[in-house]
C-alpha atoms as a PDB file:
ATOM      1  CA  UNK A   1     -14.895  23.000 -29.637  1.00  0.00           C
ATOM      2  CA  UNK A   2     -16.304  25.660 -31.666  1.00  0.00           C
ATOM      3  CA  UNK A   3     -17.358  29.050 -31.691  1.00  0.00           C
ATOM      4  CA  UNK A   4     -21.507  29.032 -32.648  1.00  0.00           C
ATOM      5  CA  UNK A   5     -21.649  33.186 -31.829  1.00  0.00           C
ATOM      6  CA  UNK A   6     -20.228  35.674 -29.867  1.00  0.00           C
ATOM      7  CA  UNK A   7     -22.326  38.383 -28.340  1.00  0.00           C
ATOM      8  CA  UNK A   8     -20.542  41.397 -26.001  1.00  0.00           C
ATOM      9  CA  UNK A   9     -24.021  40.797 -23.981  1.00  0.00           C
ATOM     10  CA  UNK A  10     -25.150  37.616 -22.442  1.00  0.00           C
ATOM     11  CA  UNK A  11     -26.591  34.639 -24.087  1.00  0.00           C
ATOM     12  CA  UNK A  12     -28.453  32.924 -21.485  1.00  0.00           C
ATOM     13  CA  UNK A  13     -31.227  29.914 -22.241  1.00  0.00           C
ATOM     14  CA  UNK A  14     -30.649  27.445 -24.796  1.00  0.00           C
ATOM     15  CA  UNK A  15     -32.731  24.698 -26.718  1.00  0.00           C
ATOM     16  CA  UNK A  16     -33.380  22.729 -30.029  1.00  0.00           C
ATOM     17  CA  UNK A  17     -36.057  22.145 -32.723  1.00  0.00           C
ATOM     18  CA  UNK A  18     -37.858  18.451 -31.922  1.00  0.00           C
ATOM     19  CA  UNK A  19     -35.685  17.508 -34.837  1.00  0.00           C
ATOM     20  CA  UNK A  20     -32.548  18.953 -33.928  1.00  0.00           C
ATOM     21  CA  UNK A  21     -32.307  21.530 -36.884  1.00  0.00           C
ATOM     22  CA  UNK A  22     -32.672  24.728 -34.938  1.00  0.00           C
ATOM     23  CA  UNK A  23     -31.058  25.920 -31.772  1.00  0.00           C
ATOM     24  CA  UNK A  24     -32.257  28.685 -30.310  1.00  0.00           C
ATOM     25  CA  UNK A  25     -30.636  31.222 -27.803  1.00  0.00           C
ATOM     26  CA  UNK A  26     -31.828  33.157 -25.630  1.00  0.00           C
ATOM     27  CA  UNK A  27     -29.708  36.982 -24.899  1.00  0.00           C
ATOM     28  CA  UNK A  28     -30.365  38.327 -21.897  1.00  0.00           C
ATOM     29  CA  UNK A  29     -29.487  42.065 -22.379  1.00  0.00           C
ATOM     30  CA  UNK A  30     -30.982  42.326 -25.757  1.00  0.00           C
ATOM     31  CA  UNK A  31     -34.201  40.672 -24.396  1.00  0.00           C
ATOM     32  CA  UNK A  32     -34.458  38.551 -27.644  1.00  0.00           C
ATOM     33  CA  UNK A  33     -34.609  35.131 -29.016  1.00  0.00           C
ATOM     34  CA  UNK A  34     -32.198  33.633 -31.887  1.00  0.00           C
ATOM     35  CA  UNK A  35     -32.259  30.932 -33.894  1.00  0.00           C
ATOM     36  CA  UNK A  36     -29.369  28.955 -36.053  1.00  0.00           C
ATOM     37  CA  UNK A  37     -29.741  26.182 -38.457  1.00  0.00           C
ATOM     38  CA  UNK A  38     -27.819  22.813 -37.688  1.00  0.00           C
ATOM     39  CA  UNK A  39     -26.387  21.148 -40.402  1.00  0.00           C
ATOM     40  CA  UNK A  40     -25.361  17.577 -40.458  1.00  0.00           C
ATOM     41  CA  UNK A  41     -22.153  17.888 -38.956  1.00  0.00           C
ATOM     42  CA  UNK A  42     -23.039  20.268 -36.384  1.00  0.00           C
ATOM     43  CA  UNK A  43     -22.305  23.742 -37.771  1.00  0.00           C
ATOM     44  CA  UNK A  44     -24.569  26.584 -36.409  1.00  0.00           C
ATOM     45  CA  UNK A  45     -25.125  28.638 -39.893  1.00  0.00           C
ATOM     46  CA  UNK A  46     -27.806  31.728 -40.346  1.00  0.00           C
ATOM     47  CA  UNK A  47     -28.353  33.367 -37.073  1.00  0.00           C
ATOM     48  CA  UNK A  48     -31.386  35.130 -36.873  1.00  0.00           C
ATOM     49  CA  UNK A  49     -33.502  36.511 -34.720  1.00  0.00           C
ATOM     50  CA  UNK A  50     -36.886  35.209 -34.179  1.00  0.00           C
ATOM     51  CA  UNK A  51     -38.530  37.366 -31.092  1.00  0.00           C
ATOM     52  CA  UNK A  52     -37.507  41.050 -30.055  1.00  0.00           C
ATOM     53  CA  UNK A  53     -38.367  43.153 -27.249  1.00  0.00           C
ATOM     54  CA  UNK A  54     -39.568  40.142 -25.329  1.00  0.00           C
ATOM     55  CA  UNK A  55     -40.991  40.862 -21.587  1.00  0.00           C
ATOM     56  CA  UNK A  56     -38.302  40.869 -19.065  1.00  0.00           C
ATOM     57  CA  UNK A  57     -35.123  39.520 -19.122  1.00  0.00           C
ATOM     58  CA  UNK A  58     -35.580  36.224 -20.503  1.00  0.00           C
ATOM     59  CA  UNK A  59     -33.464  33.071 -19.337  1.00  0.00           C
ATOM     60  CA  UNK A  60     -34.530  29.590 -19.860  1.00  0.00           C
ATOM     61  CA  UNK A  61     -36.104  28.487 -22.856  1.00  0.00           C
ATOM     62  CA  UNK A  62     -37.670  24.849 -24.384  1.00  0.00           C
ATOM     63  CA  UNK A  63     -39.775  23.542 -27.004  1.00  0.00           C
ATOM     64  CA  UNK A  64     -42.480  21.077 -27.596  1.00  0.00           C
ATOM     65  CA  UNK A  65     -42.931  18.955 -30.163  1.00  0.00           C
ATOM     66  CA  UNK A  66     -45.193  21.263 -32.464  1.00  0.00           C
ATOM     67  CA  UNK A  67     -42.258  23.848 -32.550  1.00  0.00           C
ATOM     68  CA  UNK A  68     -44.061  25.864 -29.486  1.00  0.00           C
ATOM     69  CA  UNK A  69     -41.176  27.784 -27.626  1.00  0.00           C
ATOM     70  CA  UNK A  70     -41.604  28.176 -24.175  1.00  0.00           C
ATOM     71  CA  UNK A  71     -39.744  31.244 -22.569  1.00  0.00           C
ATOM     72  CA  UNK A  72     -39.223  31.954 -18.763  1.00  0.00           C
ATOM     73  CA  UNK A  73     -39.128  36.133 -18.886  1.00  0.00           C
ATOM     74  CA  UNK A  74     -41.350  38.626 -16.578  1.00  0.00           C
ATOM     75  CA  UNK A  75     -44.027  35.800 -17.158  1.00  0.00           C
ATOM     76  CA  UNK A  76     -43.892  32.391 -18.504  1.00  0.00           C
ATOM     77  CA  UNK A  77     -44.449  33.075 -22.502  1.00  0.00           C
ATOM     78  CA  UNK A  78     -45.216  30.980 -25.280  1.00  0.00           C
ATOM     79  CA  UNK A  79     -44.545  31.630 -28.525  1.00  0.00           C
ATOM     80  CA  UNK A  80     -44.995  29.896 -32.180  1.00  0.00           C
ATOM     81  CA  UNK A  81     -42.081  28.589 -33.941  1.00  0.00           C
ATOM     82  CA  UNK A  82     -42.901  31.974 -36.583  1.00  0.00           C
ATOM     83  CA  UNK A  83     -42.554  34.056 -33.228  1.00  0.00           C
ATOM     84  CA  UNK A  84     -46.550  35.022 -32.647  1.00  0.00           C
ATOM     85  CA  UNK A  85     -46.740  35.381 -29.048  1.00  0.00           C
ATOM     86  CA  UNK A  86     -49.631  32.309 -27.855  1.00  0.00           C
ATOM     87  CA  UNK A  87     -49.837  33.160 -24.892  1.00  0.00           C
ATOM     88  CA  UNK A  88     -48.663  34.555 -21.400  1.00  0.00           C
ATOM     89  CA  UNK A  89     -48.705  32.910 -18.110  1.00  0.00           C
ATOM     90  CA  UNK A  90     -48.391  35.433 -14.904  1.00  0.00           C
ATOM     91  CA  UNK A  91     -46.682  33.784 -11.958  1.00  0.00           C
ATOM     92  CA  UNK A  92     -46.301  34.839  -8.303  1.00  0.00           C
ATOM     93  CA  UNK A  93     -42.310  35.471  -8.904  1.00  0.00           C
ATOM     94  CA  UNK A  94     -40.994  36.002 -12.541  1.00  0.00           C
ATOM     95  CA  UNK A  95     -39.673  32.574 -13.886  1.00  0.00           C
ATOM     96  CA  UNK A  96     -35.906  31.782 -14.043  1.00  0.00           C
ATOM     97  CA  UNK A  97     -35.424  28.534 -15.814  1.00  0.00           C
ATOM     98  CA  UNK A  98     -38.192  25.371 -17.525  1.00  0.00           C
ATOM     99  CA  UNK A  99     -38.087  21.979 -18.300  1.00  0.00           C
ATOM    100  CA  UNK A 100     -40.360  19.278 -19.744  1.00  0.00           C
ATOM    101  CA  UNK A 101     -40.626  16.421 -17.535  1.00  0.00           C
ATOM    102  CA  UNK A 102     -42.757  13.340 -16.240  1.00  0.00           C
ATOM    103  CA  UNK A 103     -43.161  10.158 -18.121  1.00  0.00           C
ATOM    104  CA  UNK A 104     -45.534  11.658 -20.724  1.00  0.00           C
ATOM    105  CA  UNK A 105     -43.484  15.261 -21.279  1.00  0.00           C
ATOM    106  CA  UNK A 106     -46.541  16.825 -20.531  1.00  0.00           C
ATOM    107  CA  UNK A 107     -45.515  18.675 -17.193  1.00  0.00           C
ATOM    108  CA  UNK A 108     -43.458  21.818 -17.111  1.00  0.00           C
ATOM    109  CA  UNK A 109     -41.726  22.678 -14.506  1.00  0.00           C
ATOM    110  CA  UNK A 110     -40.973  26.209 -13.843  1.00  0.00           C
ATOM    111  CA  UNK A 111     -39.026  27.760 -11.261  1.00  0.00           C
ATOM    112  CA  UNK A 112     -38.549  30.848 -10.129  1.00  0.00           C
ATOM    113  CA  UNK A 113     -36.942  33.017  -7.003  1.00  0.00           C
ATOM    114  CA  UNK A 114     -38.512  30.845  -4.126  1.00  0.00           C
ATOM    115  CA  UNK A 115     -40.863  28.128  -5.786  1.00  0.00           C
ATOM    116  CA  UNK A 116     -40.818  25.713  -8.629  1.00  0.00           C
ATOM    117  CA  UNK A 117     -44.093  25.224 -10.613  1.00  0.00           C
ATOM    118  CA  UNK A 118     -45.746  21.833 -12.255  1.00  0.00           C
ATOM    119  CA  UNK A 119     -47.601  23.251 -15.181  1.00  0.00           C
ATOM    120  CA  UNK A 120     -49.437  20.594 -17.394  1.00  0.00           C
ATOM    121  CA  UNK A 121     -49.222  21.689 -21.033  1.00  0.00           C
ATOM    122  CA  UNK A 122     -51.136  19.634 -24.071  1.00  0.00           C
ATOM    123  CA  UNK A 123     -48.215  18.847 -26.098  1.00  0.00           C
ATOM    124  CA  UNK A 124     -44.939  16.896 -25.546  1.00  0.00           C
ATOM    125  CA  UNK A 125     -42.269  18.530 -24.896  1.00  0.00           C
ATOM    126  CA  UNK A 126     -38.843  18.285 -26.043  1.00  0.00           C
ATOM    127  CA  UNK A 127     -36.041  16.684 -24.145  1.00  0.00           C
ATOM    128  CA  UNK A 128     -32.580  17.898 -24.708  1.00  0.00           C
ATOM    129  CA  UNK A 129     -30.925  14.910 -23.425  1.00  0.00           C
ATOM    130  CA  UNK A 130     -32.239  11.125 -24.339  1.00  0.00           C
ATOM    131  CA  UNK A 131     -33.633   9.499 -21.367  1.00  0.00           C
ATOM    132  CA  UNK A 132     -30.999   6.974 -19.072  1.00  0.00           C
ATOM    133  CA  UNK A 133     -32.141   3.635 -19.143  1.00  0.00           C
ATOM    134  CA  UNK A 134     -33.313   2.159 -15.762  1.00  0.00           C
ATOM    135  CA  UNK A 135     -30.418   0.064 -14.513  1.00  0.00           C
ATOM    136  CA  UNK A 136     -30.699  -3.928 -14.477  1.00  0.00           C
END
């Protein structure tokens, strides 16, 4: 096991690049995103931060194929790999955690304080896990 960073404040969400080179963080009490290169044995070099001051306390965080980060904060925000804010989706409750899902990675589910949300998006998403293989 090793140590990727240490923060006195919480590190909360956490996701890769489509190709595996980048994980991001997300830190709860500094309300910002980080990134770190992956190198090919798994080090987490150059830690950086790639959105500040972001909209509520932000938690759970994925990406989509194009490099799109999707953030669950106050509202549901999406940002560009560069960190341009795309856009902001307003929910009934302020989101807790996301997820890609469905056979096509086109759904994302959100949930929040009392409901979860099916939100179809038009882009693939990224899985963090590969996909089990149905059973023979």
């Amino acid at each position: 096991m090793d140590v990727v960073a240490k923060w006195r404040t919480r590190p909360n969400g956490i996701t890769t690049s489509a190709n595996g080179h980048i994980l991001y963080v997300t830190n709860s009490d500094e309300r910002k995103l980080y990134a770190f290169d992956i190198d090919g044995k798994g080090a987490a070099t150059n830690p950086r931060v790639v959105i500040s001051d972001l909209e509520g306390i932000p938690g759970g965080v994925r990406a989509d194929e194009k490099g799109n980060l999707y953030i669950a904060a106050r509202h549901l925000l999406i940002y560009t790999p560069a960190g341009k804010l795309i856009r902001k989706l307003e929910l009934p409750d302020p989101p807790s955690n996301i997820a890609f899902g469905e056979a096509d990675l086109e759904s994302l589910f959100v949930t929040s304080r009392s409901q979860v949300f099916r939100i179809r998006v038009p882009v693939k998403g990224v899985l963090l896990y590969p996909p089990i293989p149905p059973a023979n």
